[in-house]
C-alpha atoms as a PDB file:
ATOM      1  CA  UNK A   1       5.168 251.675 267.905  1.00  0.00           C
ATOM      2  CA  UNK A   2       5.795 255.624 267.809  1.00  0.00           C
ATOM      3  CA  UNK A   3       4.365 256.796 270.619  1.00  0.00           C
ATOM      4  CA  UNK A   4       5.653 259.836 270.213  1.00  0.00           C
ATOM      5  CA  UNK A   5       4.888 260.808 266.676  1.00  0.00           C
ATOM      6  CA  UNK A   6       2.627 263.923 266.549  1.00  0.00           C
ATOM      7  CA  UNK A   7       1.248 262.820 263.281  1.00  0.00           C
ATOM      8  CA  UNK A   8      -0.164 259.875 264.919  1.00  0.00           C
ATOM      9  CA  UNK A   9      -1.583 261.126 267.753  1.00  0.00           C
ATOM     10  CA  UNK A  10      -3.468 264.117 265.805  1.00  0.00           C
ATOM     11  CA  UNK A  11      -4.784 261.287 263.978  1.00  0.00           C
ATOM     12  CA  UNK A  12      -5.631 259.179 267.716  1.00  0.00           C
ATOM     13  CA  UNK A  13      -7.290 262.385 268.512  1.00  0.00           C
ATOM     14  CA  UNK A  14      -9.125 262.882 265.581  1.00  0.00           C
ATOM     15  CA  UNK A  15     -10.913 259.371 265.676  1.00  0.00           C
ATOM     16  CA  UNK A  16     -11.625 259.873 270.129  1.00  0.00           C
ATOM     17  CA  UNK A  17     -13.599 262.957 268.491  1.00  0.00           C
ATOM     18  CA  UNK A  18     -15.733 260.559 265.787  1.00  0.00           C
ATOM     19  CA  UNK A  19     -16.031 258.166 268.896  1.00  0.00           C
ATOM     20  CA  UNK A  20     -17.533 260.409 270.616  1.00  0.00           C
ATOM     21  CA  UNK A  21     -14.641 261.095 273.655  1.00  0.00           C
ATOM     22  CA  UNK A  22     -14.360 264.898 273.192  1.00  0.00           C
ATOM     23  CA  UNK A  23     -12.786 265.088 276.783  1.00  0.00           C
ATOM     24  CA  UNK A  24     -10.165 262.205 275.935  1.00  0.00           C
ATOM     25  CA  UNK A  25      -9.453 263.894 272.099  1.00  0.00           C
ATOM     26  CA  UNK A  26      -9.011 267.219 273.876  1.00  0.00           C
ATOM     27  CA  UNK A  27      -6.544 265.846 276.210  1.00  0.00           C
ATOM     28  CA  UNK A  28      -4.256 264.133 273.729  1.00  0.00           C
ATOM     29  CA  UNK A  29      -4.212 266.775 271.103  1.00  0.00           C
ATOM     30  CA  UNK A  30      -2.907 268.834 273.921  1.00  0.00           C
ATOM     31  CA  UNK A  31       0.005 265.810 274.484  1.00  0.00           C
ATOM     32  CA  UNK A  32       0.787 266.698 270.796  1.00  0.00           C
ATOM     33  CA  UNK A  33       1.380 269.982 271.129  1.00  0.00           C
ATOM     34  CA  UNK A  34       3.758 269.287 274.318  1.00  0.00           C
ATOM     35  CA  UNK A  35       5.930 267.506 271.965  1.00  0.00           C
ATOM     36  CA  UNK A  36       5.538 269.807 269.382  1.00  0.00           C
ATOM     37  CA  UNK A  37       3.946 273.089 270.130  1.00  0.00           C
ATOM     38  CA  UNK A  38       4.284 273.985 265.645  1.00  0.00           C
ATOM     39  CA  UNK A  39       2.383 271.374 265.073  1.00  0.00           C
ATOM     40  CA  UNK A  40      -0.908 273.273 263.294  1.00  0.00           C
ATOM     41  CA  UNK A  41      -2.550 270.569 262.117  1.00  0.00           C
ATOM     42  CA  UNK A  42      -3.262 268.955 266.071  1.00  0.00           C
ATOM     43  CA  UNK A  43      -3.250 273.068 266.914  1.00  0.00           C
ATOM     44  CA  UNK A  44      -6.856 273.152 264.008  1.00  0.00           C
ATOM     45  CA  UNK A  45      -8.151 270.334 265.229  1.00  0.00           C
ATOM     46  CA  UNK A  46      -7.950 271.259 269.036  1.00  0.00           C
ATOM     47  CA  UNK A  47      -9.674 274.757 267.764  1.00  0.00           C
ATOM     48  CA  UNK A  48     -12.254 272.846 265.889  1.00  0.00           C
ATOM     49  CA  UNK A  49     -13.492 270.315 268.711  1.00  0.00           C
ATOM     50  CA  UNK A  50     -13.275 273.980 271.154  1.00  0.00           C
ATOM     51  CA  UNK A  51     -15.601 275.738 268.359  1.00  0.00           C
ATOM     52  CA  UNK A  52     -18.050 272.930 267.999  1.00  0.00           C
ATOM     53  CA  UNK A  53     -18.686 272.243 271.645  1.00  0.00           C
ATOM     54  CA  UNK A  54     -19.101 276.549 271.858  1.00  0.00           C
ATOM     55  CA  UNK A  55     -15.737 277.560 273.179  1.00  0.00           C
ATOM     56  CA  UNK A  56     -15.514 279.493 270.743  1.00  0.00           C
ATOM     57  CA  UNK A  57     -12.551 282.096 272.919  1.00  0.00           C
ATOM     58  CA  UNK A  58     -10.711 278.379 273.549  1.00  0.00           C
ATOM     59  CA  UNK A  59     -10.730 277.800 269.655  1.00  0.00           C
ATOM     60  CA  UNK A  60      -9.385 281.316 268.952  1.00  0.00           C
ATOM     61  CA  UNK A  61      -7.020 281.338 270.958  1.00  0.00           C
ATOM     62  CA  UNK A  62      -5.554 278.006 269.331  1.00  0.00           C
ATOM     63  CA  UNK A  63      -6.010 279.348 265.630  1.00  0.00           C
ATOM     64  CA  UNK A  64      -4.378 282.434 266.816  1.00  0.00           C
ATOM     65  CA  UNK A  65      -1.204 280.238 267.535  1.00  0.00           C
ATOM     66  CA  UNK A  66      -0.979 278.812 264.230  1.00  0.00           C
ATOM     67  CA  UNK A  67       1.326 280.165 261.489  1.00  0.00           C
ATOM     68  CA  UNK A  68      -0.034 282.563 259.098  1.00  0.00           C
ATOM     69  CA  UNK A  69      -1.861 280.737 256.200  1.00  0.00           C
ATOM     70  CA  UNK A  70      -5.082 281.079 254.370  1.00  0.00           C
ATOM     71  CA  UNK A  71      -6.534 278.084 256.109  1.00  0.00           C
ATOM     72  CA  UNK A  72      -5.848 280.436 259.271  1.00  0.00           C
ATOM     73  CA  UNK A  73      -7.558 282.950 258.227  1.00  0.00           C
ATOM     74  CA  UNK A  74     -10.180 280.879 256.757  1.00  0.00           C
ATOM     75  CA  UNK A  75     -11.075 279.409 259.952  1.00  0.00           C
ATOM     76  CA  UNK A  76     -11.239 282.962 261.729  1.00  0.00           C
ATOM     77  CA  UNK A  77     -13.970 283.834 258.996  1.00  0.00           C
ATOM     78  CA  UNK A  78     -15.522 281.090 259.752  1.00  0.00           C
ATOM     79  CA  UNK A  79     -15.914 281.203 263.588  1.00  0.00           C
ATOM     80  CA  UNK A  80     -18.087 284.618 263.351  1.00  0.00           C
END
């Protein structure tokens, strides 16, 4: 009904990753962040799925974009 709701698609992409469609999940978390490019939440997840499959530059560079928080900075820890 919302196509167009971030929230809703972070959540789409979120499940294509538990599915198992890591190419599809990558491709509509970056839709998300078209509509809105603050949206940290799709911006963690994107950086996760890049981490896990070993991109690990691909998920820094999405962390990097988020605002300044302790799960930021968490996640940076975590990635060395």
């Amino acid at each position: 009904m919302t196509p167009y709701e971030v929230r809703v698609l972070n959540d789409y992409g979120a499940l294509l990753v538990k599915k198992g469609s890591t190419q599809e999940a990558i491709t509509t978390l970056k839709e998300t962040l078209v509509i809105d490019p603050f949206f940290d939440d799709a911006r963690f997840n994107l950086g996760t799925i890049y981490h896990l499959t070993g991109e690990s530059r691909k998920a820094g560079d999405q962390i990097m974009h988020c605002r300044e928080s302790q799960k930021k900075y968490d996640f940076l820890k975590e990635m060395k």
